[in-house]
Protein backbone atom coordinates (compact mmCIF):
# COMPACT_ATOMS: atom_id res chain seq x y z
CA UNK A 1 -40.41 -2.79 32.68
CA UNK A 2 -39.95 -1.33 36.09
CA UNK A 3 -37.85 1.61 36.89
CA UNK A 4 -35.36 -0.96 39.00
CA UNK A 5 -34.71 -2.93 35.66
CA UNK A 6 -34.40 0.06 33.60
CA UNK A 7 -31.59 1.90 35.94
CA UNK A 8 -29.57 -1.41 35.62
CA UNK A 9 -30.11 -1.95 32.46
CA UNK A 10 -28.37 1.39 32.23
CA UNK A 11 -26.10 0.61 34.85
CA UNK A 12 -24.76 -2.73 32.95
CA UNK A 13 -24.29 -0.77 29.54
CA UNK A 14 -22.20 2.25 31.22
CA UNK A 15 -20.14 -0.28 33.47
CA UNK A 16 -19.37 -2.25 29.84
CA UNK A 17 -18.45 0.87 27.96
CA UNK A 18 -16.49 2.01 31.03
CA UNK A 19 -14.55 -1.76 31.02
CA UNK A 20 -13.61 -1.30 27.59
CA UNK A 21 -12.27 2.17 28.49
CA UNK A 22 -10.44 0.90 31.40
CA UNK A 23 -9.23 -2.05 29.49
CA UNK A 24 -7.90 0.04 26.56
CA UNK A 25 -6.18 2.48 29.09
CA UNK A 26 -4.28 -0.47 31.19
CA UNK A 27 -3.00 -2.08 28.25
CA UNK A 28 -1.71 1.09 26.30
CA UNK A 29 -0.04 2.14 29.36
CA UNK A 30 1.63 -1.53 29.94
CA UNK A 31 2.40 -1.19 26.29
CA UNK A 32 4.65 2.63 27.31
CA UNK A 33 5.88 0.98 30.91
CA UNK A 34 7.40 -1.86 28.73
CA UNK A 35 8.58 -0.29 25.35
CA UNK A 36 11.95 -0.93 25.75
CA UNK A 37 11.33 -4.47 26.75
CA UNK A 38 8.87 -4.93 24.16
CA UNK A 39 11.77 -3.61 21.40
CA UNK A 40 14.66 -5.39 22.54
CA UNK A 41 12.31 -8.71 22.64
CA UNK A 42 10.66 -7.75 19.05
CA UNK A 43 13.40 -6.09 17.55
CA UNK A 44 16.34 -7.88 18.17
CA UNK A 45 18.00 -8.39 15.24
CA UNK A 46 17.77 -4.75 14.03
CA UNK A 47 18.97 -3.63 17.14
CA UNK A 48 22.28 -5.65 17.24
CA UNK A 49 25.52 -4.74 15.55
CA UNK A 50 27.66 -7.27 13.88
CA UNK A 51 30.84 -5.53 12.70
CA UNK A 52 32.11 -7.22 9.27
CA UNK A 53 35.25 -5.09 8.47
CA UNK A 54 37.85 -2.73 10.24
CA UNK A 55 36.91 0.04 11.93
CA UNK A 56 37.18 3.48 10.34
CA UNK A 57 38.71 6.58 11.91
CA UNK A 58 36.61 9.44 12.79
CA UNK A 59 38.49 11.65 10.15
CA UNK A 60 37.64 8.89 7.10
CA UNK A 61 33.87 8.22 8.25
CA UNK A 62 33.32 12.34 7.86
CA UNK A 63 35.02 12.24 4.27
CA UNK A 64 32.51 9.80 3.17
CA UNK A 65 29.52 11.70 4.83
CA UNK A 66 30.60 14.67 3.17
CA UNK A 67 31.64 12.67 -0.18
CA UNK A 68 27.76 11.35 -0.50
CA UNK A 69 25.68 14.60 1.39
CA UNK A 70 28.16 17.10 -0.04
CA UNK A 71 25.01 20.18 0.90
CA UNK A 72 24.48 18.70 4.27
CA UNK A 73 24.54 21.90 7.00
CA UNK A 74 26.30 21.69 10.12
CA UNK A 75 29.21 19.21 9.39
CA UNK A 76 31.73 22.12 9.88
């Protein structure tokens, strides 16, 4: 084997490990440029209300809070 076929031999494995570098690194940072994309096309259905009944007042929604956390700090 001559010293040219050896160096690209090298060359070829480095450039392959470097692709799947490269490759990794452009798709996790499509996957973070897209996130909220990505959620609102994935995670549709959790992410949409539907109210059912009549809304509560603000006064009624912190009695029940308090009514099922009754040790929960910072409600004051």
């Amino acid at each position: 084997m001559t010293i040219n076929r050896y160096l690209f031999t090298i060359h070829s494995w480095f450039g392959l490990i470097t692709g799947i570098f490269l490759l990794m690194l452009g798709l996790s940072g499509s996957l973070l440029i897209f996130k909220e994309e990505l959620d609102h096309s994935f995670y549709h259905d959790l992410l949409t209300v539907k109210p059912q009944e009549i809304p509560l007042s603000l006064d009624s929604l912190y009695k029940i809070t308090v009514k099922h956390y009754p040790n929960l700090d910072g409600m004051a």
